[in-house]
C-alpha atoms as a PDB file:
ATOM      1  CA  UNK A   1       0.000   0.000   0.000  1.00  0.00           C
ATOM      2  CA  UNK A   2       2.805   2.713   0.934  1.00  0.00           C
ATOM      3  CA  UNK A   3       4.807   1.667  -2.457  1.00  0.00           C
ATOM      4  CA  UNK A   4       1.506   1.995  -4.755  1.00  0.00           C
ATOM      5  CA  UNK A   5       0.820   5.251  -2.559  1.00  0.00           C
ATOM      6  CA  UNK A   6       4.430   6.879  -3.385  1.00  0.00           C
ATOM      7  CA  UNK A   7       4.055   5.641  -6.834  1.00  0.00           C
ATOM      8  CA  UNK A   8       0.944   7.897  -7.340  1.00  0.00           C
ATOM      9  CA  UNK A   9       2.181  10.949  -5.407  1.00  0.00           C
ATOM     10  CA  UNK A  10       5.385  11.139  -7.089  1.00  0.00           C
ATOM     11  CA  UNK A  11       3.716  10.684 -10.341  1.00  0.00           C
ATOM     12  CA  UNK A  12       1.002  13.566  -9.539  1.00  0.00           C
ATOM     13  CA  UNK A  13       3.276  15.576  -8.162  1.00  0.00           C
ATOM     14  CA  UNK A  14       5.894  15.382 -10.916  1.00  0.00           C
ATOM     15  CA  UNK A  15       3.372  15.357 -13.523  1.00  0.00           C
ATOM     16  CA  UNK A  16       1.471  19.038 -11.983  1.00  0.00           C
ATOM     17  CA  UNK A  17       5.107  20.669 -11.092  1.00  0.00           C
ATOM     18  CA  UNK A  18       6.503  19.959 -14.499  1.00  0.00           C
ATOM     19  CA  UNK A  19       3.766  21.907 -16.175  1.00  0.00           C
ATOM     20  CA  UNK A  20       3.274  24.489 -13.874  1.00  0.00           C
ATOM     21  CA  UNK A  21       7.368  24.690 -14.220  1.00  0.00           C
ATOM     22  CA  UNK A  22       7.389  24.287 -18.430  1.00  0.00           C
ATOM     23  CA  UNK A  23       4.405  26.654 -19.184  1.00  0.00           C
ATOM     24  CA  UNK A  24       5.116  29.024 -16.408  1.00  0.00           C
ATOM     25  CA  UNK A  25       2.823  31.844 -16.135  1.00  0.00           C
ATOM     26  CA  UNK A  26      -0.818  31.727 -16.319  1.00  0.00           C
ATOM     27  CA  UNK A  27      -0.474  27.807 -16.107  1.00  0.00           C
ATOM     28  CA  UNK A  28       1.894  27.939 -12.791  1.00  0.00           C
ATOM     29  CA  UNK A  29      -0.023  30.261 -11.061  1.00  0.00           C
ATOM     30  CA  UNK A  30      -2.943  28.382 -11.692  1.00  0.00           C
ATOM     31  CA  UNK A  31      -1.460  25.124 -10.936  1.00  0.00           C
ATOM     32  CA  UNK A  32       0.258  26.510  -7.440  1.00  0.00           C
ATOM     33  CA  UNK A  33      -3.045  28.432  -6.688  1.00  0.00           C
ATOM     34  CA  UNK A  34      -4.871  24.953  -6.761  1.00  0.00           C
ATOM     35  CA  UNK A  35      -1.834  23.609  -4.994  1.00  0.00           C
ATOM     36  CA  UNK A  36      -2.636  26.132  -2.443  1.00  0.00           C
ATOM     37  CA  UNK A  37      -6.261  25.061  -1.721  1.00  0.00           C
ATOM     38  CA  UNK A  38      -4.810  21.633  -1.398  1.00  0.00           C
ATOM     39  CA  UNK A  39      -2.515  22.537   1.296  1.00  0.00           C
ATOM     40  CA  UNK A  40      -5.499  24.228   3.013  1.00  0.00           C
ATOM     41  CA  UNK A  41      -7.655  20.789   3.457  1.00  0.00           C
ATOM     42  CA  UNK A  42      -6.493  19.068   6.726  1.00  0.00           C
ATOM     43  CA  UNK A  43      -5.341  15.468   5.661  1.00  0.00           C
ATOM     44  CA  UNK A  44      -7.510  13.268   8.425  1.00  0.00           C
ATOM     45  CA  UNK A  45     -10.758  14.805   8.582  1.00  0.00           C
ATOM     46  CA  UNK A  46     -10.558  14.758   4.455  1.00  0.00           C
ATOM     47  CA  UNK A  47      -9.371  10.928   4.971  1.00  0.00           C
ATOM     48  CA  UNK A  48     -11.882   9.868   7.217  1.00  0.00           C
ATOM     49  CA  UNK A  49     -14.869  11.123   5.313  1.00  0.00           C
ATOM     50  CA  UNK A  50     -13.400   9.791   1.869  1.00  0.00           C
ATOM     51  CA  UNK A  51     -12.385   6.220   2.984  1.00  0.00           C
ATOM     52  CA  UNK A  52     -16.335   6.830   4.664  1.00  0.00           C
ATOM     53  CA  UNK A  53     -17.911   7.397   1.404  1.00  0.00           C
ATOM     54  CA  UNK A  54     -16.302   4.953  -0.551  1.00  0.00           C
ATOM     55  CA  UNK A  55     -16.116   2.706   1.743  1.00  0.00           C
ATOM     56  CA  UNK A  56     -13.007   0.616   3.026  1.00  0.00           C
ATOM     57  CA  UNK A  57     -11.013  -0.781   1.310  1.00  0.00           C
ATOM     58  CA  UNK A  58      -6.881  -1.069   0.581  1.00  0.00           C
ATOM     59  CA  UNK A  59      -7.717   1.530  -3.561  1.00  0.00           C
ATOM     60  CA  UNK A  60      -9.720   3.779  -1.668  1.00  0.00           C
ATOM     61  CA  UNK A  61      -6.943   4.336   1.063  1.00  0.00           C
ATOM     62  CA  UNK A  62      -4.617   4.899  -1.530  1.00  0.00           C
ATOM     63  CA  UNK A  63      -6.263   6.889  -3.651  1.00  0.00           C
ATOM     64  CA  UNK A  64      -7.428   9.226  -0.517  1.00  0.00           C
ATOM     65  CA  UNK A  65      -3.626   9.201   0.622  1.00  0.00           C
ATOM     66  CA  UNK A  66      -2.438  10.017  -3.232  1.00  0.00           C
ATOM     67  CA  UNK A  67      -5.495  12.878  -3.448  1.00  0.00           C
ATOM     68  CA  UNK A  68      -3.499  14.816  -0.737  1.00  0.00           C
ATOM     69  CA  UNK A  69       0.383  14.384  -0.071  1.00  0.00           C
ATOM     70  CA  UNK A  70       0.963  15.067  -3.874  1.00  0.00           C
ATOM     71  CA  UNK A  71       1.253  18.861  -3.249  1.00  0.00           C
ATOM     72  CA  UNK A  72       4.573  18.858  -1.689  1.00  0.00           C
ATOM     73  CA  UNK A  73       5.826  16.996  -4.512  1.00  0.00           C
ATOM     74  CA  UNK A  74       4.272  19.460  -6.873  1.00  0.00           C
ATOM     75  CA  UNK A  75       6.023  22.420  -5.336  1.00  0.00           C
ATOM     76  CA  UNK A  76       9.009  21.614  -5.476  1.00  0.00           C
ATOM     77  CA  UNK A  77       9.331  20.246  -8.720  1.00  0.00           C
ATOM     78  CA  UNK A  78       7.906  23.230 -10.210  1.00  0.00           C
ATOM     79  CA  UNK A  79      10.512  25.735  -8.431  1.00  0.00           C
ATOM     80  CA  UNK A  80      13.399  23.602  -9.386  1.00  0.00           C
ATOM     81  CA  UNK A  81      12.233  23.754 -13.395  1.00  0.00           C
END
C-alpha cells in the first residue's frame, strides 16, 4: 500500500510541477493556486470522510492518501524547473 501510494504521489506531483514549471505563467499560477487550496484541506478529517464514502477498502486508502500528499511533490518540482 505505501509503495503503490508513493508511486501515485510522485507521479502527480511530478506530472502538476513539471507543467506548472514548463508553461510558467498563467499555467503555474494556476497550478500553485490549486496547490494552495490543497494545502489548506487538513489530511484526516478529508481521509476519514473519503475512505467513509467509498467505503473501506486497501484503492480507496490509496487513492485518498495520493489525493493529498501530492502537493509537496508538486512544489518543489515546479521551483526547481
Amino acid at each position: 500500500m505505501g509503495i503503490v501510494s508513493a508511486f501515485f504521489i510522485a507521479f502527480i506531483g511530478t506530472n502538476v510541477g513539471l507543467v506548472a514549471g514548463y508553461y510558467g505563467r498563467r499555467v503555474d499560477d494556476m497550478l500553485m493556486r490549486l496547490t494552495d487550496i490543497v494545502f489548506g484541506i487538513p489530511f484526516l478529517p478529508f481521509a476519514v470522510v473519503l475512505v467513509a464514502l467509498l467505503r473501506p477498502s486497501i484503492w480507496n486508502i490509496i487513492l485518498t492518501i495520493s489525493c493529498l500528499l501530492w502537493r509537496t511533490t508538486a512544489r518543489v518540482i515546479a521551483r526547481r524547473c
